[in-house]
Protein backbone atom coordinates (compact mmCIF):
# COMPACT_ATOMS: atom_id res chain seq x y z
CA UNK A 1 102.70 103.43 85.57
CA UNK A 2 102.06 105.29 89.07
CA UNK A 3 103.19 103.81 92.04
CA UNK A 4 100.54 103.83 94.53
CA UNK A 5 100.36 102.66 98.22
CA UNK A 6 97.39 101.23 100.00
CA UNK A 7 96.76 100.72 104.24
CA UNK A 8 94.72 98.44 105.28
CA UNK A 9 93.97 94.57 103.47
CA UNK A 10 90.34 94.08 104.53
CA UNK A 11 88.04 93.63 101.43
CA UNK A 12 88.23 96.52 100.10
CA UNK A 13 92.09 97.04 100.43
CA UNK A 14 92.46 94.09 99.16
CA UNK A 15 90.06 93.96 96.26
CA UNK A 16 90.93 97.22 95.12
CA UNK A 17 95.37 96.19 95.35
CA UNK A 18 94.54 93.72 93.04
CA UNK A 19 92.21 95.28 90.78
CA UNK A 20 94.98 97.85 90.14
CA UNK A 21 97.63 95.72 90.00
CA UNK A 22 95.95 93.55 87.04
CA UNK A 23 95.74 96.87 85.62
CA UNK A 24 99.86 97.42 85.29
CA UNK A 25 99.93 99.58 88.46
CA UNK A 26 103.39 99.55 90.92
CA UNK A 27 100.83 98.64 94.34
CA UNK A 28 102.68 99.06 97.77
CA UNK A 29 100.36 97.24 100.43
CA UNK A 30 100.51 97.84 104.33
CA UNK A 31 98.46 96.03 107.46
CA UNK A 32 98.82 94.44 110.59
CA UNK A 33 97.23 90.64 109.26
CA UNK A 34 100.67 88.62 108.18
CA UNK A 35 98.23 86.15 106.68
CA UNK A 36 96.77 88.92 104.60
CA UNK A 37 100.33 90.08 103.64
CA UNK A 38 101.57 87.08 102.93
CA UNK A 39 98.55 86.09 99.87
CA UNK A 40 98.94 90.01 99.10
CA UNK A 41 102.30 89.31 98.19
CA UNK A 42 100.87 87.60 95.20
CA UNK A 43 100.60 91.08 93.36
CA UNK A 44 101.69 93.57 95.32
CA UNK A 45 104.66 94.74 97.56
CA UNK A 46 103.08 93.78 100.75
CA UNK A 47 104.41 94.47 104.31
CA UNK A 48 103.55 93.89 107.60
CA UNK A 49 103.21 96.74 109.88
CA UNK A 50 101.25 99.31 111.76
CA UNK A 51 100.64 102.61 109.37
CA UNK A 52 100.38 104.37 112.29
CA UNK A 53 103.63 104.52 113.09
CA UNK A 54 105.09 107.11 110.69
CA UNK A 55 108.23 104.92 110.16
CA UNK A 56 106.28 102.07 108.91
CA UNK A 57 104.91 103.82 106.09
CA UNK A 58 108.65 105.45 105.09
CA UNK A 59 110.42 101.90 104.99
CA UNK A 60 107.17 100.72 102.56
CA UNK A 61 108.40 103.51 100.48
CA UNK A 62 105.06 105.21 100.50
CA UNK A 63 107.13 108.66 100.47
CA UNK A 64 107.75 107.64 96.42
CA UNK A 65 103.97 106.97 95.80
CA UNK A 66 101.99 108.98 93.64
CA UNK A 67 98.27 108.39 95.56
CA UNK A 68 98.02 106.86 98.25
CA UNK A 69 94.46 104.60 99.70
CA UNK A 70 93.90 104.89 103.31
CA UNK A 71 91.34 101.51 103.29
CA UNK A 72 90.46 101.68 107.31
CA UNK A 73 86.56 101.59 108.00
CA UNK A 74 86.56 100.59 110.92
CA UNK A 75 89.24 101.94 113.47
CA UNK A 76 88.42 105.80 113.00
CA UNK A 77 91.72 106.60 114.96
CA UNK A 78 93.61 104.57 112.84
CA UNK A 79 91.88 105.74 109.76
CA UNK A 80 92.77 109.53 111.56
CA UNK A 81 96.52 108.21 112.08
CA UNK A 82 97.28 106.83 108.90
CA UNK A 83 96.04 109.59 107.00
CA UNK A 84 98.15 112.13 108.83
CA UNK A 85 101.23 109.89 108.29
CA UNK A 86 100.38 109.84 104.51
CA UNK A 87 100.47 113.90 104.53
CA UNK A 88 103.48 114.35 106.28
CA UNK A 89 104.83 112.83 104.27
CA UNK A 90 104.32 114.67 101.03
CA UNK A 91 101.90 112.18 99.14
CA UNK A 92 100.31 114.62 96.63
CA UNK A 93 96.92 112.87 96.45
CA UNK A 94 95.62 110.86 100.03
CA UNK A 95 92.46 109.25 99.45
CA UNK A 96 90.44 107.81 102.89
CA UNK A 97 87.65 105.06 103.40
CA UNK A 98 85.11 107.05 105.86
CA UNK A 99 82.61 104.98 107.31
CA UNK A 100 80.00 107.97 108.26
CA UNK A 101 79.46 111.49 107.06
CA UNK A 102 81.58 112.38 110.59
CA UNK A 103 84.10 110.34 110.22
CA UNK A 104 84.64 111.79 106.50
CA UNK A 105 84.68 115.37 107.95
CA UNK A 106 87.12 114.86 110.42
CA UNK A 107 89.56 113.09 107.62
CA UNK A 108 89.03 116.25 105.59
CA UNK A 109 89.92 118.24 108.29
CA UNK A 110 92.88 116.01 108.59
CA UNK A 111 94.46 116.35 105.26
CA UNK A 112 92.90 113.93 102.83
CA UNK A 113 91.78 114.83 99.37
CA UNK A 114 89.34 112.57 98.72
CA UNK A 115 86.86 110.89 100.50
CA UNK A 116 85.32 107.96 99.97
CA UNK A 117 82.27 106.28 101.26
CA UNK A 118 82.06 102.65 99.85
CA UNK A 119 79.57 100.97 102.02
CA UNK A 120 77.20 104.05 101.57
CA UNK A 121 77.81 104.48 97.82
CA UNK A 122 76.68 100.67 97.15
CA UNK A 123 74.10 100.75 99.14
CA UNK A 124 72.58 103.71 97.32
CA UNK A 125 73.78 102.05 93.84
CA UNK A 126 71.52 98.92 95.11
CA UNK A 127 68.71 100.60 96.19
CA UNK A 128 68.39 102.53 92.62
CA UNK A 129 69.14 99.66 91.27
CA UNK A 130 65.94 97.71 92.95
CA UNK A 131 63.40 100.55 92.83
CA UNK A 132 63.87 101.76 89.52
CA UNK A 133 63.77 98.72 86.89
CA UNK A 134 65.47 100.60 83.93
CA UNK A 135 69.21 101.21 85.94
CA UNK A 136 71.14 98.80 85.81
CA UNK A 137 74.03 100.32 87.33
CA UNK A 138 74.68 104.53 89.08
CA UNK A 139 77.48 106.18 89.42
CA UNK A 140 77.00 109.93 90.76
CA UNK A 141 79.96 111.97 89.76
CA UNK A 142 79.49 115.57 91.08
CA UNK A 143 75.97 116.69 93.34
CA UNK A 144 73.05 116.73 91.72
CA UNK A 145 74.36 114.68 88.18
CA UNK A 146 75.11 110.94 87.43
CA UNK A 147 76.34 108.38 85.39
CA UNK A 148 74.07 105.46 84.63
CA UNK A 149 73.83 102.10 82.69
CA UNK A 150 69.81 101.92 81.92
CA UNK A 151 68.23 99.34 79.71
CA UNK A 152 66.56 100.72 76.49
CA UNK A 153 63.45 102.63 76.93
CA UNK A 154 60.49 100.84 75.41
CA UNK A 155 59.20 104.14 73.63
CA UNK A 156 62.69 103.51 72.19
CA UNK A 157 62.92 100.49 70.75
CA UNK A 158 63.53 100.27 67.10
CA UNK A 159 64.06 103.81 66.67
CA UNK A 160 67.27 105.38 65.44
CA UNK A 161 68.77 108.09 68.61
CA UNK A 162 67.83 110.83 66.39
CA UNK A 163 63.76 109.62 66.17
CA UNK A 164 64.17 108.79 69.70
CA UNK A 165 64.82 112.51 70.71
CA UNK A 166 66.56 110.80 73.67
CA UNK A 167 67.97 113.56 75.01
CA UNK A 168 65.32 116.20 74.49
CA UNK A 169 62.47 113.87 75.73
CA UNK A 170 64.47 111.62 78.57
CA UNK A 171 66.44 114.96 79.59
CA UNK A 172 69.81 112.65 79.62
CA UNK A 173 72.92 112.28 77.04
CA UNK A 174 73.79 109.07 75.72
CA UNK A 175 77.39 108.39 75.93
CA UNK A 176 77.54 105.00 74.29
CA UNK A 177 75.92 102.05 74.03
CA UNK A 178 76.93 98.31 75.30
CA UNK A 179 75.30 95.62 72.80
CA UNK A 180 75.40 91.78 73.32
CA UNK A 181 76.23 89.95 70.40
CA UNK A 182 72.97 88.13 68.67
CA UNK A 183 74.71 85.05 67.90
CA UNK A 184 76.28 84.61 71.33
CA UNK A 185 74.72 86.53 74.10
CA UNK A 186 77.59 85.04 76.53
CA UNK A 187 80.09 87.40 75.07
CA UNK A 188 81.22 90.29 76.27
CA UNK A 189 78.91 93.65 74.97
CA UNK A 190 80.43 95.40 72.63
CA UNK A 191 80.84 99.24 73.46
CA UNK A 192 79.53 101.26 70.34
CA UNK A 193 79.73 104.84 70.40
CA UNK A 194 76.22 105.52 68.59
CA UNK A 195 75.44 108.10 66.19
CA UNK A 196 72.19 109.66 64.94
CA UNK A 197 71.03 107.41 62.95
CA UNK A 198 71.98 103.95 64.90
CA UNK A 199 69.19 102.32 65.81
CA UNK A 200 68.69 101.10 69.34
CA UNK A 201 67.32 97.76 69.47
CA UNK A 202 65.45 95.28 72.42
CA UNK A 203 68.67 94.06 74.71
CA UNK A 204 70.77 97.17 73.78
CA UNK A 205 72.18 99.18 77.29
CA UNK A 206 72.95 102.62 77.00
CA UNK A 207 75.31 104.40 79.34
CA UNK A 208 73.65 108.19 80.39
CA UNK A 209 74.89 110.59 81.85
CA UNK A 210 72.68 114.12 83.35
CA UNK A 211 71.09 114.74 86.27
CA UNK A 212 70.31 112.32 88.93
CA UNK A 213 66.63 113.78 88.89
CA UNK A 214 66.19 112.74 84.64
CA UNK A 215 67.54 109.36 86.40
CA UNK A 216 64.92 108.83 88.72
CA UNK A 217 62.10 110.25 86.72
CA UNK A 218 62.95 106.80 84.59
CA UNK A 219 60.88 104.68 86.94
């Protein structure tokens, strides 16, 4: 279990606290909104406080986390401040919330390790989603390659992966495939790993992954 602290309890410091806490992680929250502490406290070590004030941050422990989530959109010098704090004070992995392609610069500049964009990143997600029918959900992991969920090609429908030629026609590999079940379509799909000769049939969804071009070329 890593211990891992997070600043800032707008919707996405909140959303993501609580997503990792469901999943068995120790979560150390920190913001200024008592209200937002005090429901936080739910399912995470919440505290009230300003993160940047370097003291803050030490009495929430966040010296003892393994990653730490700097979740400030908004206040860039805050977003600036925090991050810094988090550095100093020897967090191996700092991850910051940029809200432009500036804003991410200068918190690389700062310190941080990773930077995230999440306002950006589901817009574009959306947007592929809308103008290309067959994604269903993007995820692009380095420049220039993704991870997709796509519905099932027409041309291959019925066909086994190997008759499909999937990969050498489409251009993308099939990781697995998420099937619903016949008799009750309100369960959760089933995650098959598919071999040659599975065949793919009408509602299956196959999760891709190759280059974001092969992607786009779907539509």
């Amino acid at each position: 279990m890593k211990r891992i602290g997070i600043i800032g309890a707008g919707r996405f410091g909140l959303s993501l606290a609580e997503s990792l806490a469901n999943a068995g992680q120790e979560v150390v929250l920190v913001d200024r909104n008592r209200p937002a502490m005090q429901s936080a406290s739910e399912f995470a070590t919440a505290m009230q406080g300003d993160a940047t004030q370097p003291h803050v941050l030490e009495e929430a422990g966040f010296g003892e986390c393994d990653l730490a989530v700097v979740a400030i959109g908004s206040n860039i010098e805050a977003s600036m401040m925090a991050t810094a704090n988090c550095k100093e004070l020897g967090i191996p992995n700092v991850v910051s919330k940029a809200s432009s392609e500036l804003h991410g610069k200068i918190l690389r500049r700062i310190g941080a390790d990773n930077v995230i964009y999440p306002d950006r990143d589901s817009a574009n997600r959306l947007a592929r989603a809308i103008a290309n029918h067959n994604v269903i959900d993007f995820l692009e992991v380095s420049d220039g390659y993704s991870i997709a969920e796509i519905s099932v090609p027409s041309s291959a429908v019925g066909k086994s992966l190997a008759e499909s030629s999937f990969r050498s026609t489409v251009g993308l590999s099939v990781l697995c495939v998420r099937r619903s079940d016949p008799d009750d379509p309100a369960k959760p799909r089933k995650v098959l790993i598919p071999q040659a000769q599975d065949v793919l049939t009408p509602g299956d969804r196959l999760i891709v992954f190759g280059e974001t071009s092969k992607l786009d070329a779907l539509s």
